[in-house]
PDB file of N, CA and C in Angstrom:
ATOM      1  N   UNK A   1      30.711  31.799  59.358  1.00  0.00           N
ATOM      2  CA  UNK A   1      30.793  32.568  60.563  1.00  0.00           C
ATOM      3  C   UNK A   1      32.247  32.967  60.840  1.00  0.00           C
ATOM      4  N   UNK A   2      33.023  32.090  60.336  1.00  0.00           N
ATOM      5  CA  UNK A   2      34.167  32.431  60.710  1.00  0.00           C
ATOM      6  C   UNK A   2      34.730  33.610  59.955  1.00  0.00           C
ATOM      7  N   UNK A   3      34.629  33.782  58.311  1.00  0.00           N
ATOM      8  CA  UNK A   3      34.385  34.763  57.941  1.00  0.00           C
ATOM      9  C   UNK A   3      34.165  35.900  58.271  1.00  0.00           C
ATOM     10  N   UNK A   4      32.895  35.535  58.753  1.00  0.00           N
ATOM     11  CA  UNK A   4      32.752  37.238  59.228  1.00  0.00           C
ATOM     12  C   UNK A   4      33.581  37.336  60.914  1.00  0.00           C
ATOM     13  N   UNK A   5      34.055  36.705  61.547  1.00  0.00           N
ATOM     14  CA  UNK A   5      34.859  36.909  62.583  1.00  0.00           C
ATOM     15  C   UNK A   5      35.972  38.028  62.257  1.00  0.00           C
ATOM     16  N   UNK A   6      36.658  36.808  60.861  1.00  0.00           N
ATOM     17  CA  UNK A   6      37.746  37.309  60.452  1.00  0.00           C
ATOM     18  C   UNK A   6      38.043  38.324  60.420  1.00  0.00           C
ATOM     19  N   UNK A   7      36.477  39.196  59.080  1.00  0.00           N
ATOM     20  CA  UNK A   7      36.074  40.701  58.381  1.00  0.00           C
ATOM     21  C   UNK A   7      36.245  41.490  59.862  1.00  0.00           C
ATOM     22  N   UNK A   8      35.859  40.905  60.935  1.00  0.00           N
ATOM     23  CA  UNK A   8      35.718  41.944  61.913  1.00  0.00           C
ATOM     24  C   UNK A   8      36.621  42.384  62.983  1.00  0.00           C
ATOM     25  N   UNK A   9      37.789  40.779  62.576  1.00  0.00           N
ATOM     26  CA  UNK A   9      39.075  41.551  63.354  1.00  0.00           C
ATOM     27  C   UNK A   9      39.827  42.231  62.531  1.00  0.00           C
ATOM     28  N   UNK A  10      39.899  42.276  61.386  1.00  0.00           N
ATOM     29  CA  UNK A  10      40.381  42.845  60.361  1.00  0.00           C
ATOM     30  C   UNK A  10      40.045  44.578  60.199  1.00  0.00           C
ATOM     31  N   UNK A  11      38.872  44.686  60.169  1.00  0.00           N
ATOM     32  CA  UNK A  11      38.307  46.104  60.098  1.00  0.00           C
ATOM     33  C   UNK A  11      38.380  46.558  61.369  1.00  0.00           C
ATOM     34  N   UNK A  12      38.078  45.830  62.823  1.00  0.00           N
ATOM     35  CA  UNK A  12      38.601  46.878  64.235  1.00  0.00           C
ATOM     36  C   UNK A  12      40.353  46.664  64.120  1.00  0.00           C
ATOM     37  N   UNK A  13      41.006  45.642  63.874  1.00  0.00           N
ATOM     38  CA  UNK A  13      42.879  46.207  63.517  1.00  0.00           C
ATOM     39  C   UNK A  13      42.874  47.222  62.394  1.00  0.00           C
ATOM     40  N   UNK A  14      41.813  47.390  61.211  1.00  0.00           N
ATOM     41  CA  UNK A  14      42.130  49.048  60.687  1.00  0.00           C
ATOM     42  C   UNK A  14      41.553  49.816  61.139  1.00  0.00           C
ATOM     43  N   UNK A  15      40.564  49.962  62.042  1.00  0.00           N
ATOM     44  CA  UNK A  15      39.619  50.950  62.490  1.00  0.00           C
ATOM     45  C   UNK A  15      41.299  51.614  63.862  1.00  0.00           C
ATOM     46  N   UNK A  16      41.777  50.870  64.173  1.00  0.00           N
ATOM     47  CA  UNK A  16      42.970  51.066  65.434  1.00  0.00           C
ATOM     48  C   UNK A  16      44.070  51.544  64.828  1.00  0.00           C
ATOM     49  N   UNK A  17      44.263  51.004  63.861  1.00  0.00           N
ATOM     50  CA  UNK A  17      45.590  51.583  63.390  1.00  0.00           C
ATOM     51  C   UNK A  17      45.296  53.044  62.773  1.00  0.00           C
ATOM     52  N   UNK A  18      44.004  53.211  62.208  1.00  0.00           N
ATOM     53  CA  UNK A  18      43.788  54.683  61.417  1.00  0.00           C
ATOM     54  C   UNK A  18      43.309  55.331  62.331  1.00  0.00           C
ATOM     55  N   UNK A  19      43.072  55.191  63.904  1.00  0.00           N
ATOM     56  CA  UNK A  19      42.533  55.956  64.924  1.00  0.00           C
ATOM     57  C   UNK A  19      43.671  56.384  65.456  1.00  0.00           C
ATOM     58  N   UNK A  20      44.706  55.304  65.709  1.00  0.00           N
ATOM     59  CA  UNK A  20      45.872  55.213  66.618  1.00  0.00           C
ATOM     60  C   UNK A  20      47.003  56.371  66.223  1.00  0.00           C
ATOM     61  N   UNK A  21      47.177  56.273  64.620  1.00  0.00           N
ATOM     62  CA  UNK A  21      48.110  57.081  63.827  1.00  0.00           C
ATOM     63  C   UNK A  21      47.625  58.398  63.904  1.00  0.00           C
ATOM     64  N   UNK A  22      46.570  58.537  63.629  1.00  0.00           N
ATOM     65  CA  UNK A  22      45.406  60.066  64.375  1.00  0.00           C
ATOM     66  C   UNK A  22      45.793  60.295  65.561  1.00  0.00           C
ATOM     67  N   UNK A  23      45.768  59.591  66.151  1.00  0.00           N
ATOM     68  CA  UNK A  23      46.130  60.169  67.612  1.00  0.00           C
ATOM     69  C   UNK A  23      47.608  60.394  68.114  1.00  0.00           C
ATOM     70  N   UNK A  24      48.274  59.455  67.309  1.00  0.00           N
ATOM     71  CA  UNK A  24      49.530  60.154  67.490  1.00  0.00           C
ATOM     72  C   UNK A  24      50.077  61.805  67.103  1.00  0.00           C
ATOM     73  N   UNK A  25      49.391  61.583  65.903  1.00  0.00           N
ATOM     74  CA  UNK A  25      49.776  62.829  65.320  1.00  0.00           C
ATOM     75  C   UNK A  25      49.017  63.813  65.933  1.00  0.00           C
ATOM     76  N   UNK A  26      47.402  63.405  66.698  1.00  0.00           N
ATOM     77  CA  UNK A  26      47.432  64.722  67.203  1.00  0.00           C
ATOM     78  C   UNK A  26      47.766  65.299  68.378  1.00  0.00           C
ATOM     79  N   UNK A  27      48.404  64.095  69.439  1.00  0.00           N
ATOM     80  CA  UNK A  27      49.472  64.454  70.464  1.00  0.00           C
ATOM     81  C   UNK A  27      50.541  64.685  70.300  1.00  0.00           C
ATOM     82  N   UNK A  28      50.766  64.615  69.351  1.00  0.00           N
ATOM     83  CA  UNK A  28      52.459  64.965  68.846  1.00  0.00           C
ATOM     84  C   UNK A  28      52.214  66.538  68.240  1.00  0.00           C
ATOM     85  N   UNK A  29      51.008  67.144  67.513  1.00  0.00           N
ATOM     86  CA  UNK A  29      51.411  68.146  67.048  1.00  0.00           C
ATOM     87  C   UNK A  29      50.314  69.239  68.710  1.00  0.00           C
ATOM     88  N   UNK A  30      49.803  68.856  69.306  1.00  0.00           N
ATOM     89  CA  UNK A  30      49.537  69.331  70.835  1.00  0.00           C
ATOM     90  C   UNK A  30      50.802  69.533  71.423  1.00  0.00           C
ATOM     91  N   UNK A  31      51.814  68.457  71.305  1.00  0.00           N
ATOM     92  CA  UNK A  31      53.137  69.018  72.090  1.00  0.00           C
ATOM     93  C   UNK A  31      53.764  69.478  71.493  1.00  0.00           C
ATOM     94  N   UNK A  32      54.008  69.482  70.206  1.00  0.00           N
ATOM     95  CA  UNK A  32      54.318  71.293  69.348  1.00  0.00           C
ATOM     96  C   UNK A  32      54.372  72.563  69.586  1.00  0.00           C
ATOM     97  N   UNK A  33      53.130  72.447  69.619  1.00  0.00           N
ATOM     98  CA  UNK A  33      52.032  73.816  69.744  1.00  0.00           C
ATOM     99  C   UNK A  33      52.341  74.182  71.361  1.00  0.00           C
ATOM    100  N   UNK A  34      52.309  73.583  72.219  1.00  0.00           N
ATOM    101  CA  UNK A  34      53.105  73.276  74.000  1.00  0.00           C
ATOM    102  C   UNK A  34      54.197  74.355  74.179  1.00  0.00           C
ATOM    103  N   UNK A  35      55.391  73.518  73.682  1.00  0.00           N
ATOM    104  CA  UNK A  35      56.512  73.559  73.537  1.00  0.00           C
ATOM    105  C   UNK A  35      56.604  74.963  72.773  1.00  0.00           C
ATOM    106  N   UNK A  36      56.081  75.228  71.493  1.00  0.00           N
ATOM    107  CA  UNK A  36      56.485  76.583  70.952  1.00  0.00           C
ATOM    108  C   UNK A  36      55.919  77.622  72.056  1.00  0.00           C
ATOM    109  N   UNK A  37      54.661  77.783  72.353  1.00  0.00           N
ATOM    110  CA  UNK A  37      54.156  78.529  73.016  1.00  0.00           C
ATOM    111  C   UNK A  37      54.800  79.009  74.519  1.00  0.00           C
ATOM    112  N   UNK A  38      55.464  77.683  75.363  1.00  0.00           N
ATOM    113  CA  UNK A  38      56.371  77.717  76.318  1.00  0.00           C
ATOM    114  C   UNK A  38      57.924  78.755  75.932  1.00  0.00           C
ATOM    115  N   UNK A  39      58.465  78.084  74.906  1.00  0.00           N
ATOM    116  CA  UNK A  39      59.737  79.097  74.395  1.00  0.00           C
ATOM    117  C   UNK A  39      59.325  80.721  74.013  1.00  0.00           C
ATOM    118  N   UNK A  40      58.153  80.940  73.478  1.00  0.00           N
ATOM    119  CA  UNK A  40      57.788  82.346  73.071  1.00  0.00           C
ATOM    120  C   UNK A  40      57.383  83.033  74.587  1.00  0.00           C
ATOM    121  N   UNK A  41      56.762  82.583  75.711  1.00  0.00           N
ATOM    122  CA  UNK A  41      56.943  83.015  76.481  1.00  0.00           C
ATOM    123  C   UNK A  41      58.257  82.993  77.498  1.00  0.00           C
ATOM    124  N   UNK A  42      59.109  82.164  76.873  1.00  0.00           N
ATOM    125  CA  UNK A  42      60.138  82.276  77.711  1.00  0.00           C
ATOM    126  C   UNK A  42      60.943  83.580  77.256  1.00  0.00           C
ATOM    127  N   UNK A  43      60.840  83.466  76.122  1.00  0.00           N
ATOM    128  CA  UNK A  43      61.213  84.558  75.383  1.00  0.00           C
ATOM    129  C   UNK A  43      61.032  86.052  75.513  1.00  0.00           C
ATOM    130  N   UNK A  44      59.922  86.214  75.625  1.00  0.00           N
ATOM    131  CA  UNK A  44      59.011  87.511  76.135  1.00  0.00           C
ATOM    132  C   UNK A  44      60.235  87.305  77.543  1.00  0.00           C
ATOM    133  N   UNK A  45      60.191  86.620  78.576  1.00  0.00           N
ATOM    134  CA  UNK A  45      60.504  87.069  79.991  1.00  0.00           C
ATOM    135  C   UNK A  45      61.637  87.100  79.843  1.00  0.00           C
ATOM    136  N   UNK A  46      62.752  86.449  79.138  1.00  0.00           N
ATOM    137  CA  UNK A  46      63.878  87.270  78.535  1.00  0.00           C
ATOM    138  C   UNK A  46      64.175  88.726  78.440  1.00  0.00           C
ATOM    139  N   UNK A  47      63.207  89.265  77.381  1.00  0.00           N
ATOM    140  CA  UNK A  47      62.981  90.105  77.284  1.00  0.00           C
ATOM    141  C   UNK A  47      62.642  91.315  77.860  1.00  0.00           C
ATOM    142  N   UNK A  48      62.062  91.347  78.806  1.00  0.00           N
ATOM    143  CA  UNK A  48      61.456  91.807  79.736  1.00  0.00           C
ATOM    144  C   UNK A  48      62.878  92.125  80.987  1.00  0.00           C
ATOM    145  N   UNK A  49      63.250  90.954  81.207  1.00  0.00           N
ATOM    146  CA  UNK A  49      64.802  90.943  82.593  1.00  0.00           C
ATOM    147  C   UNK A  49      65.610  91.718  81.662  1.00  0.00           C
ATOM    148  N   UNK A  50      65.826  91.461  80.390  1.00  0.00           N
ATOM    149  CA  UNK A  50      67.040  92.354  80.088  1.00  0.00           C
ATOM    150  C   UNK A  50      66.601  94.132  79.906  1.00  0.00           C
ATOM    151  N   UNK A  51      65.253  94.135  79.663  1.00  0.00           N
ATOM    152  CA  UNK A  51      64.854  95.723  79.662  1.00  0.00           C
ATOM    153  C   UNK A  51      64.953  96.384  81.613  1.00  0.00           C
ATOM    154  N   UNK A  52      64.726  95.331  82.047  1.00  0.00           N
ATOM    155  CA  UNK A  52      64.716  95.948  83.584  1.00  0.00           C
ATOM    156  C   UNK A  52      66.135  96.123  83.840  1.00  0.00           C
ATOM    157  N   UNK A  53      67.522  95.087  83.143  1.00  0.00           N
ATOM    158  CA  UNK A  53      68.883  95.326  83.460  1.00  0.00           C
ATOM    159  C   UNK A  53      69.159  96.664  82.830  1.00  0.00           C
ATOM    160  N   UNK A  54      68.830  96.844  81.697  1.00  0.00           N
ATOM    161  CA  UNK A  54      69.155  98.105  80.618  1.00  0.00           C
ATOM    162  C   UNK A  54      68.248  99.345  81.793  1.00  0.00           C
ATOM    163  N   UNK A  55      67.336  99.372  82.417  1.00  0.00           N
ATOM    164  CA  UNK A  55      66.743 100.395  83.026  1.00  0.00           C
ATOM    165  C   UNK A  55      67.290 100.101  84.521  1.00  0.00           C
ATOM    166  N   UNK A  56      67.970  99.538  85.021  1.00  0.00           N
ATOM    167  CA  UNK A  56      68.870  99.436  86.342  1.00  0.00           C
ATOM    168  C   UNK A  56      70.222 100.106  86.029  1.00  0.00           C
ATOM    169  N   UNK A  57      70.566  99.604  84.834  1.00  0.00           N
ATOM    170  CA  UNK A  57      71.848 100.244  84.877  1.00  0.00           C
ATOM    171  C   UNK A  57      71.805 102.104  84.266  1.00  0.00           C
ATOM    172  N   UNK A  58      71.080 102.248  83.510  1.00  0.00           N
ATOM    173  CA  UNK A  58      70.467 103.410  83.455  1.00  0.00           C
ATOM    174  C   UNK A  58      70.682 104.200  84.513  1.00  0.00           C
ATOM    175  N   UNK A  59      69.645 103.743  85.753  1.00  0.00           N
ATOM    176  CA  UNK A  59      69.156 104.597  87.192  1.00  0.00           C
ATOM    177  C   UNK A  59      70.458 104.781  87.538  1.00  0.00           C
ATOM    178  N   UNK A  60      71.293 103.392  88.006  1.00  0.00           N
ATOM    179  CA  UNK A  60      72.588 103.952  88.933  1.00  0.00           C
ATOM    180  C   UNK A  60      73.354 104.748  88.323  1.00  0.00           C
ATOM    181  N   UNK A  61      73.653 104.710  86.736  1.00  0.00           N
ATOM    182  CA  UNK A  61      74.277 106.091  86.335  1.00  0.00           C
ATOM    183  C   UNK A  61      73.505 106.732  86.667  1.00  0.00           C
ATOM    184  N   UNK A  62      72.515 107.738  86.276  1.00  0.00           N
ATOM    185  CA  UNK A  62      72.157 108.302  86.890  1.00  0.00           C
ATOM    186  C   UNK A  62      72.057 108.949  88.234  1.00  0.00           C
ATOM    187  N   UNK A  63      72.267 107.973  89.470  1.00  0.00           N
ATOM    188  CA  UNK A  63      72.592 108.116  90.632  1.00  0.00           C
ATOM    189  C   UNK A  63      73.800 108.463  90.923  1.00  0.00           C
ATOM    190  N   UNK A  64      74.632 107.905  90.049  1.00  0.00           N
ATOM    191  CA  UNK A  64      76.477 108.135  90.425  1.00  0.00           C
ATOM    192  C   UNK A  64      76.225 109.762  90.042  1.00  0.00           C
ATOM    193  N   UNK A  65      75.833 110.324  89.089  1.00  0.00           N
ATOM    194  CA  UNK A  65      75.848 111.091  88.597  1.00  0.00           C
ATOM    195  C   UNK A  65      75.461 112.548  89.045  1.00  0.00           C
ATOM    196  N   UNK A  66      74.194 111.933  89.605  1.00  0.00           N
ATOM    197  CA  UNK A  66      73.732 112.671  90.777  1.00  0.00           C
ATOM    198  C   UNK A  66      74.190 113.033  91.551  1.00  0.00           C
ATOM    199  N   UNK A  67      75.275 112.039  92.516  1.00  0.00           N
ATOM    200  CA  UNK A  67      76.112 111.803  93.655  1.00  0.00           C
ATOM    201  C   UNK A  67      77.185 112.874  93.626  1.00  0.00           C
ATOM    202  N   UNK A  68      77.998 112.426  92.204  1.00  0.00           N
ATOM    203  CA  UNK A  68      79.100 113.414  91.836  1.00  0.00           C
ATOM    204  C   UNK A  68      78.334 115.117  91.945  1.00  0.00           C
ATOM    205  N   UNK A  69      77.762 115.242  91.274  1.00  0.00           N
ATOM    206  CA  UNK A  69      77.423 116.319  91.131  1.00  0.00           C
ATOM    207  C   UNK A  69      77.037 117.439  92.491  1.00  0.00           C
ATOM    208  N   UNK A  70      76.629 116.661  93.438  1.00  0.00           N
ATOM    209  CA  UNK A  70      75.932 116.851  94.440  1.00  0.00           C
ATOM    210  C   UNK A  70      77.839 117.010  96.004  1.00  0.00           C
ATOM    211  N   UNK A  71      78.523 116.416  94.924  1.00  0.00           N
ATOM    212  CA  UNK A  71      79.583 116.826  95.659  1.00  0.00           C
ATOM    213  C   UNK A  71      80.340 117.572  95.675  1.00  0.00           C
ATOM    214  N   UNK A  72      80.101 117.636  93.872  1.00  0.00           N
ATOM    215  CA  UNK A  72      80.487 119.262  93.382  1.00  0.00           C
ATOM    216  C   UNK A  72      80.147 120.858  94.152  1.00  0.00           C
ATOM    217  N   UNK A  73      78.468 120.363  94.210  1.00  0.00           N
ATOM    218  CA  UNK A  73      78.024 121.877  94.798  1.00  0.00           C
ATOM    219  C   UNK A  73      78.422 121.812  96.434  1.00  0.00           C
ATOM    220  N   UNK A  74      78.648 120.647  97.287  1.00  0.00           N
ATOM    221  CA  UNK A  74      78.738 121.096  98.022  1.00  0.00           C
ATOM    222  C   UNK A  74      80.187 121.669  98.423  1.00  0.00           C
ATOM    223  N   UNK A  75      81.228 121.180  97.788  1.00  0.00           N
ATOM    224  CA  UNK A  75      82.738 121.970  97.615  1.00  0.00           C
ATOM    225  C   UNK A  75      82.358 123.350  97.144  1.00  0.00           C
ATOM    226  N   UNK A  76      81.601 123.837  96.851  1.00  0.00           N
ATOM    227  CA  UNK A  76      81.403 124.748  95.675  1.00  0.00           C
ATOM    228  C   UNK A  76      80.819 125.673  96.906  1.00  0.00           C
ATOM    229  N   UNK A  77      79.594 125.320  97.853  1.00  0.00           N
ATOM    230  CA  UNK A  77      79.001 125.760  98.546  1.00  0.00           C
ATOM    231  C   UNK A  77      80.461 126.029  99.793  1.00  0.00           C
ATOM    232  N   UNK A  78      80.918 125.472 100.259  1.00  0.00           N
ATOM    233  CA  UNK A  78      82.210 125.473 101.099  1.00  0.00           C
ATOM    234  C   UNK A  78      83.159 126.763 101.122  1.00  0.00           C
ATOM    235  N   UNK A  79      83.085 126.439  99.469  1.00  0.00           N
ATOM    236  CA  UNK A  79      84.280 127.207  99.121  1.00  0.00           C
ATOM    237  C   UNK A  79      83.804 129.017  99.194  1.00  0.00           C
ATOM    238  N   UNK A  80      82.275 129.026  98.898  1.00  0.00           N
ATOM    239  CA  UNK A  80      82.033 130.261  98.996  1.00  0.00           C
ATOM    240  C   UNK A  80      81.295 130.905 100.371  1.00  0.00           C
ATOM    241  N   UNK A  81      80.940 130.450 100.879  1.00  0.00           N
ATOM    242  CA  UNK A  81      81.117 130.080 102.101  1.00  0.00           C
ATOM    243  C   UNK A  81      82.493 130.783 102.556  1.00  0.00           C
ATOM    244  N   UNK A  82      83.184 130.039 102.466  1.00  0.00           N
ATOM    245  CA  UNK A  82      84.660 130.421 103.273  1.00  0.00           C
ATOM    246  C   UNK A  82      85.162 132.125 102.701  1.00  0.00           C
ATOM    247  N   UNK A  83      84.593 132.178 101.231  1.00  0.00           N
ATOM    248  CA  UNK A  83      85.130 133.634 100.176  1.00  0.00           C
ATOM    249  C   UNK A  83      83.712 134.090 101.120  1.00  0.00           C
ATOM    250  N   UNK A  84      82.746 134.027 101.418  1.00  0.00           N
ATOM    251  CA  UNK A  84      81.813 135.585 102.084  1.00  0.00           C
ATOM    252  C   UNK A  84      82.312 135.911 103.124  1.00  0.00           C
ATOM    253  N   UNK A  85      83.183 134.398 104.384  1.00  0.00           N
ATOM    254  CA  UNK A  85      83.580 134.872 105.402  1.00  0.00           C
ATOM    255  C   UNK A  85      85.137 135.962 105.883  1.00  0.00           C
ATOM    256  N   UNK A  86      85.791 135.853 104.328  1.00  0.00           N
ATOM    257  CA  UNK A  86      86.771 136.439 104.480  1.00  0.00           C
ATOM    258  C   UNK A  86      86.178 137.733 103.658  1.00  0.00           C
ATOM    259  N   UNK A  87      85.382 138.132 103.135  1.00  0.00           N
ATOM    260  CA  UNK A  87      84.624 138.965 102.741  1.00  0.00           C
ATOM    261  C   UNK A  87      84.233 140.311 103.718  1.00  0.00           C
ATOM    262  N   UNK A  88      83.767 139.549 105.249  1.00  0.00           N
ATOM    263  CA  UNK A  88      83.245 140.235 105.952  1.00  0.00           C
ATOM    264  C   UNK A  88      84.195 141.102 106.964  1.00  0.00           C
ATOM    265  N   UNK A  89      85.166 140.065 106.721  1.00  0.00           N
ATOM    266  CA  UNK A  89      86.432 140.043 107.911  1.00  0.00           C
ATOM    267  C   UNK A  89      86.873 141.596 107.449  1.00  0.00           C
ATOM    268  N   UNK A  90      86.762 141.155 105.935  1.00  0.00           N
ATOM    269  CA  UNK A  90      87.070 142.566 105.131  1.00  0.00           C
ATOM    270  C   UNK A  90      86.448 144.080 105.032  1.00  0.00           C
ATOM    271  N   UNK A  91      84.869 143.652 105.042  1.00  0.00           N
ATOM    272  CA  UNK A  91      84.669 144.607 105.541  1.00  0.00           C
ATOM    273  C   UNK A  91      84.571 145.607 106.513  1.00  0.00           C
ATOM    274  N   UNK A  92      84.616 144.546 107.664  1.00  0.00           N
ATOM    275  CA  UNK A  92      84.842 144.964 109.253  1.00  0.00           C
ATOM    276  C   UNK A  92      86.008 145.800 108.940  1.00  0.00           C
ATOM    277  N   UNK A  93      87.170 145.158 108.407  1.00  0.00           N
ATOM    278  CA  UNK A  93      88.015 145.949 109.115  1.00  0.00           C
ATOM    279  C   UNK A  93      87.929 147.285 108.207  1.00  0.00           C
ATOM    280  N   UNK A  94      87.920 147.524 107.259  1.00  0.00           N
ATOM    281  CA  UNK A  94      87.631 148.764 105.928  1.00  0.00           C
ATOM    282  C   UNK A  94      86.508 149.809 106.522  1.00  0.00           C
ATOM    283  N   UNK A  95      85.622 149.165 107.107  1.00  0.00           N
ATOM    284  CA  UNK A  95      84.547 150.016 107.901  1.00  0.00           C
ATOM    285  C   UNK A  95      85.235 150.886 109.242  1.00  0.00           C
ATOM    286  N   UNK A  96      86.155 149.920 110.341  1.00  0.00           N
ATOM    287  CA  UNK A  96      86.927 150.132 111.082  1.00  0.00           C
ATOM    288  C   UNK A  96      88.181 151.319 110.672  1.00  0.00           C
ATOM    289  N   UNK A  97      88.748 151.099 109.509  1.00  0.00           N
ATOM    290  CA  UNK A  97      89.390 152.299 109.031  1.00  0.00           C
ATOM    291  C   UNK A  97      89.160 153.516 108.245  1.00  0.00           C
ATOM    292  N   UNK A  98      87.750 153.130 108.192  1.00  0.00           N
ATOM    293  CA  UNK A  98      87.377 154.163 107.547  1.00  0.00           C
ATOM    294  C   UNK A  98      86.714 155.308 108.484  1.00  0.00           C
ATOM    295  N   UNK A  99      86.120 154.733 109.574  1.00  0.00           N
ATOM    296  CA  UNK A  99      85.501 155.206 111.026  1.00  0.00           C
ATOM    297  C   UNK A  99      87.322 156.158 111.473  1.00  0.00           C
ATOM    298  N   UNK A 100      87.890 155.247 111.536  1.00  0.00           N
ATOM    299  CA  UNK A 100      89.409 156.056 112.093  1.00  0.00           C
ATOM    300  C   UNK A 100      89.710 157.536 111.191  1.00  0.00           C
ATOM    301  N   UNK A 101      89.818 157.026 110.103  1.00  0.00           N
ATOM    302  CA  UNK A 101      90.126 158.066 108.753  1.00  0.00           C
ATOM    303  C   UNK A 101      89.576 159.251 109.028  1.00  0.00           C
ATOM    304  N   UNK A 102      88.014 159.226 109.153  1.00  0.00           N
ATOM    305  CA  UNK A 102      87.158 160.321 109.449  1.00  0.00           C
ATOM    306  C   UNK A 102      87.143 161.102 110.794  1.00  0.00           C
ATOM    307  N   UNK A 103      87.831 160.655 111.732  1.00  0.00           N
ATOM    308  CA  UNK A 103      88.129 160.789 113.081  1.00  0.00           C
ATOM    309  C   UNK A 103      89.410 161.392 113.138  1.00  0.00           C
ATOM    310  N   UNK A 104      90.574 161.301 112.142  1.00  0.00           N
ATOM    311  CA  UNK A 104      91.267 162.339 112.314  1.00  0.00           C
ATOM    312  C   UNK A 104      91.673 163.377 111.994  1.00  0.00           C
TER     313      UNK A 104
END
């Protein structure tokens, strides 16, 4: 009897150790598989913030650009502006001497 006691702590200490080593390995390669999957998505969102920095910095050029430009026309608008009003001044008076001219 004792015998077979023996056989049977013997075979549940290998039945544990060949379950146990199984199970290590298959929580160990579960937190592998974890862990990679965590970095590849970290990765992706990396990815992702630096395409939104590359398309931020994009826009505000763009905007500066805009800005400038938009200050351009309005000097531009000013300036002609000011050339129609001396324009008119001009014609007034050319109309005015020309009204005289014919008058004497």
């Amino acid at each position: 009897m004792e015998i077979i006691d023996n056989i049977t702590t013997i075979i549940i200490a290998f039945v544990t150790v060949v379950f146990s080593a199984g199970a290590w390995k298959f929580y160990e390669t579960k937190i592998k598989v974890k862990a990679e999957s965590e970095k590849s998505e970290k990765t992706d969102q990396n990815m992702y913030r630096d395409d939104l920095r590359d398309r931020v910095k994009n826009l505000e050029g763009l905007l500066n650009a805009g800005s400038k430009e938009k200050d351009e026309m309005r000097q531009q608008i000013l300036s002609l502006t000011q050339e129609v009003s001396e324009l008119r001044t001009k014609v007034a008076f050319l109309e005015k001497e020309n009204e005289r001219l014919k008058n004497v």
